[in-house]
PDB file of N, CA and C in Angstrom:
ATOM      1  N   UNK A   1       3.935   6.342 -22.059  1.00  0.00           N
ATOM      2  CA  UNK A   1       4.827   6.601 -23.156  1.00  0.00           C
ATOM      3  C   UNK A   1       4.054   7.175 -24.330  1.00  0.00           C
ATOM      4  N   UNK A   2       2.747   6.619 -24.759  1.00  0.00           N
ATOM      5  CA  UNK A   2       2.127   6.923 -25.662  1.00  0.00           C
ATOM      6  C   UNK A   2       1.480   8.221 -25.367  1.00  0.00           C
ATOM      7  N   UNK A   3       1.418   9.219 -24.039  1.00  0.00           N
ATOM      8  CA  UNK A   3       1.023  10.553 -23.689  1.00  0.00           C
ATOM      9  C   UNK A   3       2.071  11.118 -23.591  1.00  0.00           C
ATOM     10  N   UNK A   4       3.241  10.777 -23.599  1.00  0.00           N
ATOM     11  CA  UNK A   4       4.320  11.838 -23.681  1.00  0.00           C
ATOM     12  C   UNK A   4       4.756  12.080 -24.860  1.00  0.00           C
ATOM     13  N   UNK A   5       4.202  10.778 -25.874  1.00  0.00           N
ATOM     14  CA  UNK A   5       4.734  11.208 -27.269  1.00  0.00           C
ATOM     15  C   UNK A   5       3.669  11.984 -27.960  1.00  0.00           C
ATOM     16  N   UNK A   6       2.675  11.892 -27.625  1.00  0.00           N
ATOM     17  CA  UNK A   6       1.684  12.583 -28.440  1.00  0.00           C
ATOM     18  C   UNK A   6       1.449  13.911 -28.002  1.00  0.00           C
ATOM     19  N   UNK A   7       2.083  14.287 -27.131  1.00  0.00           N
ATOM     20  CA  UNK A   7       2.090  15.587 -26.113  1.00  0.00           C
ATOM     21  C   UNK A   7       3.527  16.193 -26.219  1.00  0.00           C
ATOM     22  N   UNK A   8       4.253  16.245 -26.919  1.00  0.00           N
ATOM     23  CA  UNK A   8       5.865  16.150 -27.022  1.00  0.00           C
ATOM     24  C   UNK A   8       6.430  15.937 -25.781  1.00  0.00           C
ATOM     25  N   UNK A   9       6.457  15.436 -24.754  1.00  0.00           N
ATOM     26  CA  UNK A   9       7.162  15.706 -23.808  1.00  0.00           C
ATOM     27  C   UNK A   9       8.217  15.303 -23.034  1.00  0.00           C
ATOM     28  N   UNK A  10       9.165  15.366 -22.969  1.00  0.00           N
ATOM     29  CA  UNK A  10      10.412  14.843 -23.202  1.00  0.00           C
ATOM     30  C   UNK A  10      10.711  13.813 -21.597  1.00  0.00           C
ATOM     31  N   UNK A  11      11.094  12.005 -21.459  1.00  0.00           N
ATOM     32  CA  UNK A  11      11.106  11.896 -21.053  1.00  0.00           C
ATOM     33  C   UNK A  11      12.524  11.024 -20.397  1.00  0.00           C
ATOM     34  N   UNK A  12      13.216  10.966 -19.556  1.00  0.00           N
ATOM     35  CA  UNK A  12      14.202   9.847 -20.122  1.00  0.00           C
ATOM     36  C   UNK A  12      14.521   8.554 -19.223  1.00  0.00           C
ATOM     37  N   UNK A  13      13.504   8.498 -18.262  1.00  0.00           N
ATOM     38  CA  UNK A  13      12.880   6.998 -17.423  1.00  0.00           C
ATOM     39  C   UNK A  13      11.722   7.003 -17.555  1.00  0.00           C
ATOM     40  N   UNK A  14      10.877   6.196 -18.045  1.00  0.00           N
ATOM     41  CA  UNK A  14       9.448   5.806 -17.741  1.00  0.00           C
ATOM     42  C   UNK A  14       8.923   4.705 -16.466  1.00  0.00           C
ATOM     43  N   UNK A  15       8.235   4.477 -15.591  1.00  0.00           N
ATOM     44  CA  UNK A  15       8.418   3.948 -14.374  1.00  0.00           C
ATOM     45  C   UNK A  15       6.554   3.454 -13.896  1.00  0.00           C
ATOM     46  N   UNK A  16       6.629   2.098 -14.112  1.00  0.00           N
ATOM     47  CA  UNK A  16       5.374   1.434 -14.205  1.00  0.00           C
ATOM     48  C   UNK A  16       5.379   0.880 -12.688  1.00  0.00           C
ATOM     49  N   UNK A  17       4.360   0.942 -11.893  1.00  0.00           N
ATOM     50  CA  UNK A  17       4.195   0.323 -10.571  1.00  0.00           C
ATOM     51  C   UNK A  17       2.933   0.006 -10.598  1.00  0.00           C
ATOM     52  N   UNK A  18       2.731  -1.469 -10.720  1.00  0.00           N
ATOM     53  CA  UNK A  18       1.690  -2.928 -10.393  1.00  0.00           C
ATOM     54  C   UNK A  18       1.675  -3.577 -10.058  1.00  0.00           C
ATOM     55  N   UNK A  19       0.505  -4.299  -9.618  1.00  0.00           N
ATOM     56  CA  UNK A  19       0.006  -4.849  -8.607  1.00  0.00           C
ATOM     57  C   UNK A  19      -0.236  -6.667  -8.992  1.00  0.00           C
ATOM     58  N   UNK A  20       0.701  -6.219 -10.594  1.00  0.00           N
ATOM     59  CA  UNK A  20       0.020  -7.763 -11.466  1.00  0.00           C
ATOM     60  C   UNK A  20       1.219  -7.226 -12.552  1.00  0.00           C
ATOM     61  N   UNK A  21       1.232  -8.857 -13.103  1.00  0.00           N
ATOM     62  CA  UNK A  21       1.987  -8.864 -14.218  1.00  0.00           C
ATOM     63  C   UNK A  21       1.545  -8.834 -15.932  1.00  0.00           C
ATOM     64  N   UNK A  22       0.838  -7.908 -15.881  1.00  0.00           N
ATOM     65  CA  UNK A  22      -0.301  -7.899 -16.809  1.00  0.00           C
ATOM     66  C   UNK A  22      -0.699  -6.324 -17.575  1.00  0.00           C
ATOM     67  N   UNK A  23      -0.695  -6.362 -18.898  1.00  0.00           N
ATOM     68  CA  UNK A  23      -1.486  -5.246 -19.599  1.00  0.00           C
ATOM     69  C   UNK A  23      -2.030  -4.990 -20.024  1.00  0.00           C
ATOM     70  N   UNK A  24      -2.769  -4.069 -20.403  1.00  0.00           N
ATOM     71  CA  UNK A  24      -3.975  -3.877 -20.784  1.00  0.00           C
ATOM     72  C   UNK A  24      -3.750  -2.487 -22.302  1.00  0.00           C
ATOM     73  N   UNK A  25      -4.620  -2.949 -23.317  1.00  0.00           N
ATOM     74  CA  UNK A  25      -4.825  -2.302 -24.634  1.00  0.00           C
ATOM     75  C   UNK A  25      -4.244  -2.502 -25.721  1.00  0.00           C
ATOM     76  N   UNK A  26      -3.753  -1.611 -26.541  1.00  0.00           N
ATOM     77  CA  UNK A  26      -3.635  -2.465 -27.939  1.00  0.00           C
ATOM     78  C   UNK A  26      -1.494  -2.256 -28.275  1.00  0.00           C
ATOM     79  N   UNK A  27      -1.076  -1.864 -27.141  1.00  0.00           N
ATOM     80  CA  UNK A  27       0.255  -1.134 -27.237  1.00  0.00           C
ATOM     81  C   UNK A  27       0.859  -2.155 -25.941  1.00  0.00           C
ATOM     82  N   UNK A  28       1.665  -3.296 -26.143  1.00  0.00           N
ATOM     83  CA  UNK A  28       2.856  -3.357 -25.024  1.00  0.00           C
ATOM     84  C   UNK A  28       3.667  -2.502 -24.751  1.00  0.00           C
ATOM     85  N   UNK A  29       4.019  -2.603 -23.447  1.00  0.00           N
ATOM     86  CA  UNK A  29       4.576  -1.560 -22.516  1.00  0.00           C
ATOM     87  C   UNK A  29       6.495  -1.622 -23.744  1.00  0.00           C
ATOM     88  N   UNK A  30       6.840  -2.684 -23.973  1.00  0.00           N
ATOM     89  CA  UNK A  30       8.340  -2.222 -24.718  1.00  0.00           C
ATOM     90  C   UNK A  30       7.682  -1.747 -26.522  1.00  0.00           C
ATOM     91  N   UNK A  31       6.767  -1.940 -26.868  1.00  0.00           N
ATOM     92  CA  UNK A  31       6.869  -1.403 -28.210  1.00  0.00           C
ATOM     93  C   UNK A  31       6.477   0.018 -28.072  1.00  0.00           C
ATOM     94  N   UNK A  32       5.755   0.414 -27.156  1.00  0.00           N
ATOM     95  CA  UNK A  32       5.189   2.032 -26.814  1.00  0.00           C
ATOM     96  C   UNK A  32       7.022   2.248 -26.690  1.00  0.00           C
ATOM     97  N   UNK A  33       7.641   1.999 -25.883  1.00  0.00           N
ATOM     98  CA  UNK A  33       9.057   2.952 -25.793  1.00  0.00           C
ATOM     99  C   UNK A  33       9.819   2.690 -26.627  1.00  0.00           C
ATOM    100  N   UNK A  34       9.903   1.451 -27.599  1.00  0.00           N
ATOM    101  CA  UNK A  34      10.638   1.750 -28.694  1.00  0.00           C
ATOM    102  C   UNK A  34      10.012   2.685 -29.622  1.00  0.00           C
ATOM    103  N   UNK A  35       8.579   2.393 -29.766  1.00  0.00           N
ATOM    104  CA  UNK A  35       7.954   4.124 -30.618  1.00  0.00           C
ATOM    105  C   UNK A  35       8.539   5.467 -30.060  1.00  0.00           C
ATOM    106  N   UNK A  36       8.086   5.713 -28.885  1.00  0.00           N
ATOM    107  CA  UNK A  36       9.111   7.086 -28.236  1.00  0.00           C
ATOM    108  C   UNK A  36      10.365   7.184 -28.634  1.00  0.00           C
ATOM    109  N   UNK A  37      10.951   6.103 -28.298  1.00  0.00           N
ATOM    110  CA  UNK A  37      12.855   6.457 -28.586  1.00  0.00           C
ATOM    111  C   UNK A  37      12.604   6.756 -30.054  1.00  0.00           C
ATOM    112  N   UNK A  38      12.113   5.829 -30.971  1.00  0.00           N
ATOM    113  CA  UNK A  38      12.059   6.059 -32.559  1.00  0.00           C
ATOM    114  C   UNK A  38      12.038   7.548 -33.003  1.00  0.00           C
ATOM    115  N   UNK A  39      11.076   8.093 -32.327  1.00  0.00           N
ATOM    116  CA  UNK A  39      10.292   9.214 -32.695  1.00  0.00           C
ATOM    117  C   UNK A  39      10.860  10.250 -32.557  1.00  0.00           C
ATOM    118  N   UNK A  40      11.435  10.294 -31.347  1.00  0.00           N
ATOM    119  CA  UNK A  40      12.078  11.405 -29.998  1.00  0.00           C
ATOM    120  C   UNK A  40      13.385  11.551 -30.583  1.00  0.00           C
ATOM    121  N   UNK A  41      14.316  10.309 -30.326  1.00  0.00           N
ATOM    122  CA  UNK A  41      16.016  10.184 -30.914  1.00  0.00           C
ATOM    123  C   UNK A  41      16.075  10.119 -29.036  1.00  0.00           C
ATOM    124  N   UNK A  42      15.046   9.980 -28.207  1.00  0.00           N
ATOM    125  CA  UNK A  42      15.801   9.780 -26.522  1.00  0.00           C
ATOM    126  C   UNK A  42      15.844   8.715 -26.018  1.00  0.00           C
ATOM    127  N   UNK A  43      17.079   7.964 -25.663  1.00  0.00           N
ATOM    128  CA  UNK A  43      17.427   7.013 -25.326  1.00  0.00           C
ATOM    129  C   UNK A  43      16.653   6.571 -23.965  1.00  0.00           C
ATOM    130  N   UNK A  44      15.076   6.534 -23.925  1.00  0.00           N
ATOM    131  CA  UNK A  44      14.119   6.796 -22.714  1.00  0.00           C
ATOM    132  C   UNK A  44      14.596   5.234 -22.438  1.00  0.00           C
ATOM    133  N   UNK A  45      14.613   4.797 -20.932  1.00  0.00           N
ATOM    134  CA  UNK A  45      14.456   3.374 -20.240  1.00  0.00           C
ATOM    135  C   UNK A  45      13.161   3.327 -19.615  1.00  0.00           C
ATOM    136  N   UNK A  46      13.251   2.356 -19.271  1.00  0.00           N
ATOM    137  CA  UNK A  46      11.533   1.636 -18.738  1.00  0.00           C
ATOM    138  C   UNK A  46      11.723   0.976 -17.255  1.00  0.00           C
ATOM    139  N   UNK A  47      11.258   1.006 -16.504  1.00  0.00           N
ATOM    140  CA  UNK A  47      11.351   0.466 -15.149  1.00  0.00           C
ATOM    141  C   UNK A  47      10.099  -0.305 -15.078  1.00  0.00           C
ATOM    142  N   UNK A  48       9.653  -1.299 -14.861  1.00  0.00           N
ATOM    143  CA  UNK A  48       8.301  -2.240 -14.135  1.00  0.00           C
ATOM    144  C   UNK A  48       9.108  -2.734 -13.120  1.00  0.00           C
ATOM    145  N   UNK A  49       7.727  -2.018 -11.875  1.00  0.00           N
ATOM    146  CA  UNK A  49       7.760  -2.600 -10.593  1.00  0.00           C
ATOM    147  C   UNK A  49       6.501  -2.970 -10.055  1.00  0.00           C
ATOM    148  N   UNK A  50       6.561  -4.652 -10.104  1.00  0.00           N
ATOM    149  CA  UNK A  50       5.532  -5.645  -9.769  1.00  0.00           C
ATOM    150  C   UNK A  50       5.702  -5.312  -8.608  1.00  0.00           C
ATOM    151  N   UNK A  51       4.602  -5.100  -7.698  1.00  0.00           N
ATOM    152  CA  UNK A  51       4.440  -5.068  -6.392  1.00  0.00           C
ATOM    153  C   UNK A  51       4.496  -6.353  -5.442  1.00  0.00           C
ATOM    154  N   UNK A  52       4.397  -7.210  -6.137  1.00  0.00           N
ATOM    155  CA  UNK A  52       3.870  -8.389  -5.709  1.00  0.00           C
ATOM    156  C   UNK A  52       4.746  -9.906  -6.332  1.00  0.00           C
ATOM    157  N   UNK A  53       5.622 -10.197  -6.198  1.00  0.00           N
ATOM    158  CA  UNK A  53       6.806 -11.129  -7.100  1.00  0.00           C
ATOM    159  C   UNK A  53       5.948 -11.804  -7.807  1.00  0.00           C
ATOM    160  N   UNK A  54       6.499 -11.997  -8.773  1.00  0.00           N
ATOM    161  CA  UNK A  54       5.769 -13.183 -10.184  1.00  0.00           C
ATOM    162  C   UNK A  54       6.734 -13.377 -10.797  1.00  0.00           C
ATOM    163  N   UNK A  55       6.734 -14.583 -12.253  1.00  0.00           N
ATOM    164  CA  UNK A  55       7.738 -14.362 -12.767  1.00  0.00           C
ATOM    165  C   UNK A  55       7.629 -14.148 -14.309  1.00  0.00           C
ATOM    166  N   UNK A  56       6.469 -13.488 -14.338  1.00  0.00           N
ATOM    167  CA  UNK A  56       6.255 -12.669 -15.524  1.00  0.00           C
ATOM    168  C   UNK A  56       6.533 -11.356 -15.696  1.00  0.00           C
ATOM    169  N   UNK A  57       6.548 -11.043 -17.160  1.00  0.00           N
ATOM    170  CA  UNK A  57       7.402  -9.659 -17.199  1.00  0.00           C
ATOM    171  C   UNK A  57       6.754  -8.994 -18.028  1.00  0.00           C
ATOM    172  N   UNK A  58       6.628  -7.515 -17.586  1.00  0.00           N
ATOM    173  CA  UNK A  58       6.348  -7.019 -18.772  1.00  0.00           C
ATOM    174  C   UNK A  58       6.738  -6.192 -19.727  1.00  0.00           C
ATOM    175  N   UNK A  59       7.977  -5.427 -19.138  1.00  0.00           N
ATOM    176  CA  UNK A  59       9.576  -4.805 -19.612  1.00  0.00           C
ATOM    177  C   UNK A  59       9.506  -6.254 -20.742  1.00  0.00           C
ATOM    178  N   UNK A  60      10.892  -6.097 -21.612  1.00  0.00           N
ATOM    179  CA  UNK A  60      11.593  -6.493 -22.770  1.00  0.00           C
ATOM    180  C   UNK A  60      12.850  -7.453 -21.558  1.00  0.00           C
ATOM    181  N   UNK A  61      13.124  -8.789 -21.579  1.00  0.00           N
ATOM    182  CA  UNK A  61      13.851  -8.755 -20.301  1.00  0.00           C
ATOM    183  C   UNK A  61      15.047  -8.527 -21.664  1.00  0.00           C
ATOM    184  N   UNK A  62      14.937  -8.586 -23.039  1.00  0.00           N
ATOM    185  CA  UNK A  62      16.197  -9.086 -23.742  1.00  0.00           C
ATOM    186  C   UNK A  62      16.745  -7.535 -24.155  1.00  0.00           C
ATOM    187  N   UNK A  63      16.182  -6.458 -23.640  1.00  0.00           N
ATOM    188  CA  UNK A  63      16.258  -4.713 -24.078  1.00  0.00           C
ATOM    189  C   UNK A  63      17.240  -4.366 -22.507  1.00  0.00           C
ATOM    190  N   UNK A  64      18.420  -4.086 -23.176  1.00  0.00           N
ATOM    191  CA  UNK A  64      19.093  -3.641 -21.862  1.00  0.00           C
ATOM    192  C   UNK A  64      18.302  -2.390 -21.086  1.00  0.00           C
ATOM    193  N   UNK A  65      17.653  -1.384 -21.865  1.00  0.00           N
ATOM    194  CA  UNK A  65      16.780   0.007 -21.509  1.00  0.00           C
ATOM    195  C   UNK A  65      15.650  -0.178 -20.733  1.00  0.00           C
ATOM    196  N   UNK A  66      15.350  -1.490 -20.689  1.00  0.00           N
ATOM    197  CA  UNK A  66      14.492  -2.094 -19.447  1.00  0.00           C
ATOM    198  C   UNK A  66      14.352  -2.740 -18.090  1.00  0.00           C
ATOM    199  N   UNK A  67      13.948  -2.626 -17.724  1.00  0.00           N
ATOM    200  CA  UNK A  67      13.842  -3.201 -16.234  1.00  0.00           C
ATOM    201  C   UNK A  67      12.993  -3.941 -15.328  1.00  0.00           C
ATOM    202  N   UNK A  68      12.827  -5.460 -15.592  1.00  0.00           N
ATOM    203  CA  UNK A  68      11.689  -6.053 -14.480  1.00  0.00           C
ATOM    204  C   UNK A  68      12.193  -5.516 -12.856  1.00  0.00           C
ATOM    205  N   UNK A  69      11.336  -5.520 -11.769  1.00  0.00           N
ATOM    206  CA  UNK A  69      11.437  -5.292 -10.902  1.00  0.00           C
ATOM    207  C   UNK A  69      10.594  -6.456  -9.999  1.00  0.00           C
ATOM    208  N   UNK A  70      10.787  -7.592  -9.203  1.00  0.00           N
ATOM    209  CA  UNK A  70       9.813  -8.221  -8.956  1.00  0.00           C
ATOM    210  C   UNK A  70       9.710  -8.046  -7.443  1.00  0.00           C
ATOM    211  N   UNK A  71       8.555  -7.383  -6.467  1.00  0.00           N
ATOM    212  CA  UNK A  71       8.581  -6.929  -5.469  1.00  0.00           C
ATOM    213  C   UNK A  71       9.240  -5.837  -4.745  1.00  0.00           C
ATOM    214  N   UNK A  72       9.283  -5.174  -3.963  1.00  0.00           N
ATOM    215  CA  UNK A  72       9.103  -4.082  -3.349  1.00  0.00           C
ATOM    216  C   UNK A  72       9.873  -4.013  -2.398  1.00  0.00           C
ATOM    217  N   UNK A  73      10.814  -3.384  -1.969  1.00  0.00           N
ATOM    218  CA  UNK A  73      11.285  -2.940  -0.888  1.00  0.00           C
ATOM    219  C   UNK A  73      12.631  -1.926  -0.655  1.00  0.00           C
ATOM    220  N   UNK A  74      12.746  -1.710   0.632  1.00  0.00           N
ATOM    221  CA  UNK A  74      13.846  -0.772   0.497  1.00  0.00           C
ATOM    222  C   UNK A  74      14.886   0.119  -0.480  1.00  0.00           C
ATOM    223  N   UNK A  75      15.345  -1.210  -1.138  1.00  0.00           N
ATOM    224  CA  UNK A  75      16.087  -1.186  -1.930  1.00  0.00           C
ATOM    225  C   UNK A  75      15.806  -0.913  -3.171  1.00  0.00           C
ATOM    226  N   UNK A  76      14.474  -0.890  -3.586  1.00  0.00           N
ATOM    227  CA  UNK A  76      13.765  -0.563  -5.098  1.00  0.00           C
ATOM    228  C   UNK A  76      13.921   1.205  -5.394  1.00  0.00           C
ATOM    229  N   UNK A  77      13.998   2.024  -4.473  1.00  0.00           N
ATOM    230  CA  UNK A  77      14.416   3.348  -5.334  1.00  0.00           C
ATOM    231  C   UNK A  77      15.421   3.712  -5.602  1.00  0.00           C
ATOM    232  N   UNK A  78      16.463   2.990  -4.857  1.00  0.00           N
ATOM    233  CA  UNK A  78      18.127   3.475  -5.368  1.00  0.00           C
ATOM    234  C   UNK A  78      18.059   2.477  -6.925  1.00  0.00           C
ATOM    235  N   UNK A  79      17.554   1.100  -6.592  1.00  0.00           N
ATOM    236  CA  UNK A  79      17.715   0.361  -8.233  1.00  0.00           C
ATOM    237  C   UNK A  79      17.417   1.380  -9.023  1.00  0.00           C
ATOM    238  N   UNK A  80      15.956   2.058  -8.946  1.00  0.00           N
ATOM    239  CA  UNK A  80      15.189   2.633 -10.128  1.00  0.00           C
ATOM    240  C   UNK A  80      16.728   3.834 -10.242  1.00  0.00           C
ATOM    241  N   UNK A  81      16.817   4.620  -9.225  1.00  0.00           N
ATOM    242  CA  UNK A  81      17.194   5.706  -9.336  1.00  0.00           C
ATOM    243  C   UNK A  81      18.534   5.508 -10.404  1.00  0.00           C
ATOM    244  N   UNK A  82      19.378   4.629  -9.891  1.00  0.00           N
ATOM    245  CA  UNK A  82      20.978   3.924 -10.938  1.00  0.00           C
ATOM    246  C   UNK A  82      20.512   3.167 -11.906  1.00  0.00           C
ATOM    247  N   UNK A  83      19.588   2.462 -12.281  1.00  0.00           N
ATOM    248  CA  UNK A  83      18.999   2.014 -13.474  1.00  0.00           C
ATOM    249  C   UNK A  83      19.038   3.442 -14.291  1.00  0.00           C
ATOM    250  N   UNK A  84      18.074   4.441 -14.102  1.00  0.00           N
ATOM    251  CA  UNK A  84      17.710   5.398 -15.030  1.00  0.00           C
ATOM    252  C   UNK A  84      18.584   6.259 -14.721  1.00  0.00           C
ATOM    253  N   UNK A  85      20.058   6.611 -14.483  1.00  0.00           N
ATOM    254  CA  UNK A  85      21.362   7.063 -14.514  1.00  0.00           C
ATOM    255  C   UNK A  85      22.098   6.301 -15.294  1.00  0.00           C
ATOM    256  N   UNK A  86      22.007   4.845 -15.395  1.00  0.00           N
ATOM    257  CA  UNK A  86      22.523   4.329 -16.134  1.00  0.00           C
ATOM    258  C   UNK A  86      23.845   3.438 -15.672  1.00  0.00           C
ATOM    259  N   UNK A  87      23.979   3.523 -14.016  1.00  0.00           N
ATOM    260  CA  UNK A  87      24.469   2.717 -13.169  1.00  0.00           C
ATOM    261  C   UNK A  87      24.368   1.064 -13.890  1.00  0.00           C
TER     262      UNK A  87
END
């Protein structure tokens, strides 16, 4: 989020896939996309997909524009795909 804003580049799903429920640097993953939306005026959503179930999060669970995902399967690209349609 923080390379598409500093790069103008227009995005309107952002889509995290890990292996852990965990981040790293000085920017959480929901305040980087509320900076983008701020900045932009684009109603961008967020997808995290834990590879691995936990029940930590690192999406906003209380931001409807977000999305925990906990584990992997079949069914995880139609979610992403109607999540970021807005299904």
């Amino acid at each position: 989020m923080r390379h598409a804003l500093d790069r103008g580049i227009e995005v309107d799903t952002f889509a995290v896939y890990t292996d852990n429920a965990t981040w790293a640097g000085n920017t959480h993953p929901h305040q980087a996309l509320r900076r983008y939306r701020d900045r932009t005026g684009i109603d961008a959503r967020l997808v995290v997909v834990g590879m691995t179930a936990t029940r930590c999060s690192i999406a906003d669970p209380t931001v409807p524009e977000m999305l925990d995902v906990a584990g992997f399967d079949d069914a995880v690209p139609t979610l992403v795909t109607d999540f970021a349609r807005g299904l």
